[in-house]
N, C-alpha and C. Protein backbone atom coordinates (compact mmCIF):
# COMPACT_ATOMS: atom_id res chain seq x y z
N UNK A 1 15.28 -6.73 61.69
CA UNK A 1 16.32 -5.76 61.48
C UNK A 1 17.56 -6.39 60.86
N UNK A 2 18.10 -7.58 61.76
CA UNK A 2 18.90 -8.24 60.64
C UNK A 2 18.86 -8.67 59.57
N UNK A 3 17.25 -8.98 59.34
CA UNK A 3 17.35 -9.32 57.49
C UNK A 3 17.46 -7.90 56.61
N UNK A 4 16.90 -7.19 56.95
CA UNK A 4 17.24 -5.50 56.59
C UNK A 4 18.92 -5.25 55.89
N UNK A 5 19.42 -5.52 56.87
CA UNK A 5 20.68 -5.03 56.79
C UNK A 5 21.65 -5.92 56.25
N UNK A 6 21.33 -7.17 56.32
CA UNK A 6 21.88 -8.44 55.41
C UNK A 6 21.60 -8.13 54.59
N UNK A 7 20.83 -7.58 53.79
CA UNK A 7 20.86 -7.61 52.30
C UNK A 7 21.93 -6.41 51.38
N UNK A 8 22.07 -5.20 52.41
CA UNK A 8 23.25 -4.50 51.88
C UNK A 8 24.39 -4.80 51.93
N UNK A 9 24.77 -5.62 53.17
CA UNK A 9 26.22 -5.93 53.81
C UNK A 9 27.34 -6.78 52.95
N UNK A 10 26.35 -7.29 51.76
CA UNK A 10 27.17 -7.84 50.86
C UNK A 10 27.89 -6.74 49.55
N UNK A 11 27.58 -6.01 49.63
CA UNK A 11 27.78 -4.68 48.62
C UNK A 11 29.79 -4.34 48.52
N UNK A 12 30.03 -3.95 48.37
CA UNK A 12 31.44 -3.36 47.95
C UNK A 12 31.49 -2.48 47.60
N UNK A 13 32.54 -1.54 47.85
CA UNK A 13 32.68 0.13 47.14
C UNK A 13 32.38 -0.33 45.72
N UNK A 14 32.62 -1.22 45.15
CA UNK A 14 33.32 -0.98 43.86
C UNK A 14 31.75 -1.37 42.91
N UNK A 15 30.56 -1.86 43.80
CA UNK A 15 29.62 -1.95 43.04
C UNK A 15 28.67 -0.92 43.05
N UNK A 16 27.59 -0.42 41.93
CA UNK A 16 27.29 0.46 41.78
C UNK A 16 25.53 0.27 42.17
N UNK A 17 24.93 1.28 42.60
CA UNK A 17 23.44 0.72 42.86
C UNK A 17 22.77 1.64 42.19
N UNK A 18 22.32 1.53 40.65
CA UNK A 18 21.62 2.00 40.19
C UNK A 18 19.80 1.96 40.23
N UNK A 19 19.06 2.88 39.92
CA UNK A 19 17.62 3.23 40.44
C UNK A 19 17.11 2.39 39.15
N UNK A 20 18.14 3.14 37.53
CA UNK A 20 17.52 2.72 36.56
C UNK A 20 17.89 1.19 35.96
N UNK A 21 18.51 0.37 36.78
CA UNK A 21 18.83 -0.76 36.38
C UNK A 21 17.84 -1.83 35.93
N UNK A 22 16.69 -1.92 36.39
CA UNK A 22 15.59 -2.44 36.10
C UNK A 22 14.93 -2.01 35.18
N UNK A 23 15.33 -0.69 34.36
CA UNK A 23 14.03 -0.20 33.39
C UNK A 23 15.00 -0.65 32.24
N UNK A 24 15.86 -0.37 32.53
CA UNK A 24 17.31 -0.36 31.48
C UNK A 24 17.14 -1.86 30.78
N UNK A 25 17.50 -2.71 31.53
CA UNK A 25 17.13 -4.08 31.41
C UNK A 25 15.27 -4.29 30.35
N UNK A 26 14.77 -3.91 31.26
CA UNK A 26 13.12 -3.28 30.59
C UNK A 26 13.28 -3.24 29.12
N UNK A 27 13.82 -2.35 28.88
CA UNK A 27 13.94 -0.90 27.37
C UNK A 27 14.74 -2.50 26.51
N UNK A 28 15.68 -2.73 27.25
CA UNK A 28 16.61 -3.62 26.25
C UNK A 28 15.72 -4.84 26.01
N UNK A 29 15.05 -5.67 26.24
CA UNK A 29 14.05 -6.58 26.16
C UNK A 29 12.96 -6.20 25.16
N UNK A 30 12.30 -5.40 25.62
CA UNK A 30 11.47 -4.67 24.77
C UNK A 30 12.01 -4.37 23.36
N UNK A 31 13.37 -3.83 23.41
CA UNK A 31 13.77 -2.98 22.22
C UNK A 31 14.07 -4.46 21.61
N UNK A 32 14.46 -5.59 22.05
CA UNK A 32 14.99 -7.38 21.01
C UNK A 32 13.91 -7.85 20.66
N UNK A 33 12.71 -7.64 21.51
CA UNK A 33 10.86 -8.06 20.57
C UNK A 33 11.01 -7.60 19.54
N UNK A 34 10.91 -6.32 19.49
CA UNK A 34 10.89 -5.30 18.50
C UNK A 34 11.25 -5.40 17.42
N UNK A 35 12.80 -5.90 17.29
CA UNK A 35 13.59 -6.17 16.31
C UNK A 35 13.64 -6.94 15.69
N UNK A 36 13.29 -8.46 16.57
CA UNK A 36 12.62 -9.31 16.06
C UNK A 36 11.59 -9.40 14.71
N UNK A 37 10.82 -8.63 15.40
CA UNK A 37 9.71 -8.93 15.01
C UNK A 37 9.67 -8.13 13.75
N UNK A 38 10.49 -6.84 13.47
CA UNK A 38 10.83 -6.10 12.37
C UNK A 38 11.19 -7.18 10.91
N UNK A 39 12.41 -7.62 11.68
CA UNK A 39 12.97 -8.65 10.90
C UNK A 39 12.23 -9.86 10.62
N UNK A 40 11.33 -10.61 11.15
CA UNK A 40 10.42 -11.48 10.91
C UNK A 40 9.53 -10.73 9.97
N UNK A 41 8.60 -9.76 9.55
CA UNK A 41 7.74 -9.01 8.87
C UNK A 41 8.71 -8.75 7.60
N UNK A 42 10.01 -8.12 7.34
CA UNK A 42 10.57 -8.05 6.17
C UNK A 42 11.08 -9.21 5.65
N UNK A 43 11.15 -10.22 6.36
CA UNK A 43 11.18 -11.63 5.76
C UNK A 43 10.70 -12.55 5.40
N UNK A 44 9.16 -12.06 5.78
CA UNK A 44 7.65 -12.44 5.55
C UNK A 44 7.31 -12.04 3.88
N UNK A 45 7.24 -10.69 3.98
CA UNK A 45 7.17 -10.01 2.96
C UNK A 45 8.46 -10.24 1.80
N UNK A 46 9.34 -10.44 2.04
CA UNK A 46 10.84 -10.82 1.00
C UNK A 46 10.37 -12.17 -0.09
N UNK A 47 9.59 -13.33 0.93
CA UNK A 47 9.14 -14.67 0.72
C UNK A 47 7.94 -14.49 0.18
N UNK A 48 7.27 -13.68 -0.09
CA UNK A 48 6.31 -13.56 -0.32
C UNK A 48 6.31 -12.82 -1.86
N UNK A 49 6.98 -12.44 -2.00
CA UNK A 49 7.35 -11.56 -3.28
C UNK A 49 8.03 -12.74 -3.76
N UNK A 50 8.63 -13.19 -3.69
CA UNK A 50 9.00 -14.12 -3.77
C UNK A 50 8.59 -15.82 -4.93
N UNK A 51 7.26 -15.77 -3.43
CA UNK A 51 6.68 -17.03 -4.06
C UNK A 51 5.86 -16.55 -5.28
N UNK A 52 5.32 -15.62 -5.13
CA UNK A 52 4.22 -14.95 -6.19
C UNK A 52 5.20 -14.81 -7.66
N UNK A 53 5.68 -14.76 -8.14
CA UNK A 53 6.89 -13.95 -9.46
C UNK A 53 7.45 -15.32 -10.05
N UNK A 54 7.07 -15.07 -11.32
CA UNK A 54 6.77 -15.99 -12.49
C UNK A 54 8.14 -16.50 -12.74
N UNK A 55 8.10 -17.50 -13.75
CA UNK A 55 10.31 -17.74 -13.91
C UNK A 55 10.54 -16.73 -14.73
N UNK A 56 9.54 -15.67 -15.69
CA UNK A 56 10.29 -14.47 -16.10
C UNK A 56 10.88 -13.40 -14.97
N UNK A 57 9.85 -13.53 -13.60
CA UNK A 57 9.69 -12.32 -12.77
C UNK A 57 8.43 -11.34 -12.71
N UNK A 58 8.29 -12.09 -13.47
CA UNK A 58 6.81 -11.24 -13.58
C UNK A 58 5.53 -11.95 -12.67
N UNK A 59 4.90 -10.68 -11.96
CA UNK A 59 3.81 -10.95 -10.88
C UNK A 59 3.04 -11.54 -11.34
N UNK A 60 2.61 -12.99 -10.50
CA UNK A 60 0.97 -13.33 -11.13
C UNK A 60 0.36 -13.92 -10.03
N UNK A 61 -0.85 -14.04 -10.00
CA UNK A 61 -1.83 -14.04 -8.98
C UNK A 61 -1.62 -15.86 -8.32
N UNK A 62 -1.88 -15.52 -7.19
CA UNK A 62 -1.91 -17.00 -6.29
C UNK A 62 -2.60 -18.54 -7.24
N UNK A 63 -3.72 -17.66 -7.92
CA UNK A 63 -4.37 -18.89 -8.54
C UNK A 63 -3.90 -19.14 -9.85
N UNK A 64 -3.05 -18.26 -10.51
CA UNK A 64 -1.96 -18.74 -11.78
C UNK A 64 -2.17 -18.13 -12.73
N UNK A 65 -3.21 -17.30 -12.51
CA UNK A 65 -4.10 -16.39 -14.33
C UNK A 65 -2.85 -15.36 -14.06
N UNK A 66 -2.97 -14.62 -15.33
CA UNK A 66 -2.22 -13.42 -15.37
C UNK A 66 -3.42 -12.33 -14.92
N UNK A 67 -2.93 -11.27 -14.48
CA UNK A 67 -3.48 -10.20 -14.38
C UNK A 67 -4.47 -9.55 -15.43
N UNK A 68 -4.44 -9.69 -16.69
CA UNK A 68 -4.75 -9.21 -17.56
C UNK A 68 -6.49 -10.16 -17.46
N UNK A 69 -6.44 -11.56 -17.19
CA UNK A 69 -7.60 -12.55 -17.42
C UNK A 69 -8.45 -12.08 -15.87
N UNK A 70 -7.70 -11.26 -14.91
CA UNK A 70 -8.86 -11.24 -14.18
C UNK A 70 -9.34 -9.30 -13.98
N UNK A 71 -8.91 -9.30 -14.78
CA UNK A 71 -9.59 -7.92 -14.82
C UNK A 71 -10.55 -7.86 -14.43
N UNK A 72 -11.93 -7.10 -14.49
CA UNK A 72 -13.43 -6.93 -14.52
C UNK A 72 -14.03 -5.85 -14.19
N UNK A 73 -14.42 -5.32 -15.13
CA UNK A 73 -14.97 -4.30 -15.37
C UNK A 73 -17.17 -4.33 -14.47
N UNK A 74 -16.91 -3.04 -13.81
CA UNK A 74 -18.02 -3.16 -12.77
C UNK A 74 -18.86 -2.29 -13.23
N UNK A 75 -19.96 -1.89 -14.09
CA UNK A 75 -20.31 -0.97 -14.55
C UNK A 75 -22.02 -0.44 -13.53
N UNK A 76 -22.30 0.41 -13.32
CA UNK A 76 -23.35 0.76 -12.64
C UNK A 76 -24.37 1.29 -13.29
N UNK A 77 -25.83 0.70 -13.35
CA UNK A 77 -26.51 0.76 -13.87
C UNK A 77 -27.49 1.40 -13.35
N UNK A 78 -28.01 2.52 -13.49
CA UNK A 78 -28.85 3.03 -12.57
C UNK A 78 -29.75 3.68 -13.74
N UNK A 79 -31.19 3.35 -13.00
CA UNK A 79 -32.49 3.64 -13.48
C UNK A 79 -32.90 4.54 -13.09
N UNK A 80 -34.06 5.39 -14.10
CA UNK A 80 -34.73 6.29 -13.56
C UNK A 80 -36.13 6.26 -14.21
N UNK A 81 -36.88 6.90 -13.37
CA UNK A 81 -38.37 6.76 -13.97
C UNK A 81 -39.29 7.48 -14.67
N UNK A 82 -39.66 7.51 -15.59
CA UNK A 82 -40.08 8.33 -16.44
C UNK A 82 -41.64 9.01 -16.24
N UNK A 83 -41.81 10.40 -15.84
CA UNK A 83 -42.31 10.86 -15.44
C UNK A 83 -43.98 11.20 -15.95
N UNK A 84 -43.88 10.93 -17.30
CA UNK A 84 -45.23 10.66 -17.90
C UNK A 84 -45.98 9.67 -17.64
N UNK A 85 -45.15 8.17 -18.27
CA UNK A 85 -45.69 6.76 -17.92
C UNK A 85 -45.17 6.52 -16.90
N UNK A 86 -44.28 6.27 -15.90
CA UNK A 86 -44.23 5.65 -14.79
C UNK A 86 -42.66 4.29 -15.10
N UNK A 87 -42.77 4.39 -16.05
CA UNK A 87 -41.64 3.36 -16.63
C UNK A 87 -40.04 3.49 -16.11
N UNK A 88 -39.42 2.49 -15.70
CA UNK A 88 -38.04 2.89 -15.71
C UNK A 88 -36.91 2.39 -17.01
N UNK A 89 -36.28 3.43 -16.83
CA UNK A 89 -34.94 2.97 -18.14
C UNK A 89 -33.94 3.67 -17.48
N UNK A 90 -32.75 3.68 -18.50
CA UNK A 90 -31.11 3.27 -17.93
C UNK A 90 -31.31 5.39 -17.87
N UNK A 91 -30.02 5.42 -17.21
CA UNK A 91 -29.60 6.70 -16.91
C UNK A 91 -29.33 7.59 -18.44
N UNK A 92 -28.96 6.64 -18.99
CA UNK A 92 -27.88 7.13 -20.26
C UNK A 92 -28.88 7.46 -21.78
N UNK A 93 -29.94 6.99 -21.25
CA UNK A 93 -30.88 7.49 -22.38
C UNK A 93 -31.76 8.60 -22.39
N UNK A 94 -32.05 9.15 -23.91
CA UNK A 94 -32.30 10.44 -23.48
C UNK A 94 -33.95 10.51 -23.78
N UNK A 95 -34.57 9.19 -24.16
CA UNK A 95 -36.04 9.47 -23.61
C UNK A 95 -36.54 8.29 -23.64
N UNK A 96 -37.86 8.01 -23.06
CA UNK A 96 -38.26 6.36 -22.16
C UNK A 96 -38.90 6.07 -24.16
N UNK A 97 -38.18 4.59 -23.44
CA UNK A 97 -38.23 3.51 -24.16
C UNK A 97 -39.85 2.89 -24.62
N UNK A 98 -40.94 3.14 -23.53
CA UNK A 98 -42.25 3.20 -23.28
C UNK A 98 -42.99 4.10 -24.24
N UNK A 99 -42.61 5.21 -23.83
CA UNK A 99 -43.98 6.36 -24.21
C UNK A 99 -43.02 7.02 -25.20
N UNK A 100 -41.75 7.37 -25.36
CA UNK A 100 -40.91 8.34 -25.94
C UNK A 100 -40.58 9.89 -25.84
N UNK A 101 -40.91 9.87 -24.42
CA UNK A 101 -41.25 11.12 -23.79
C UNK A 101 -40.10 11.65 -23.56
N UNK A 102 -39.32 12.76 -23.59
CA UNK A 102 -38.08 13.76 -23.58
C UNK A 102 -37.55 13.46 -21.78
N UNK A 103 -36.59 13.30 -21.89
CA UNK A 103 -36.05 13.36 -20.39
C UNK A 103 -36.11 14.64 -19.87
């Protein structure tokens, strides 16, 4: 019972005993990660733009080509089989290469 009551007996009118003092504290911790970490990511990204941009300013790739040298064009080639002989040829033609049979 006396340790009970020792722990209020130090109190004063003049101090206040808030419920939310602990979340408050909480929120404010939480909310300085946060900010942190905001500011670390736009300074990530600032340096990064940064290192990449030529002495004109102009973007070029990590490995030093310009943009233009790594282009590459992916083209899809798809076959089909020709229904007389059995043969395949490209999509884009309009009769087999084999027999000469009409698509």
């Amino acid at each position: 019972m006396n340790l009970g009551l020792g722990l209020f007996s130090n109190l004063t009118a003049s101090q206040d005993i808030s419920p939310f003092g602990g979340i408050f504290t909480l929120f404010v911790i939480v909310f300085a990660i946060v900010f942190v970490l905001v500011i670390l990511t736009f300074a990530l990204n600032f340096w990064r733009s940064l290192k990449y941009r030529g002495a004109e300013g102009q973007v070029v790739n990590p490995q030093g080509q310009s943009p233009e040298a790594t282009k590459e064009v992916i083209r899809e080639v798809v076959k089909i089989r020709c229904p007389y002989c059995g043969s395949l040829y490209n999509e884009d033609e309009n009769k087999c290469p084999n027999c000469g049979a009409q698509r």
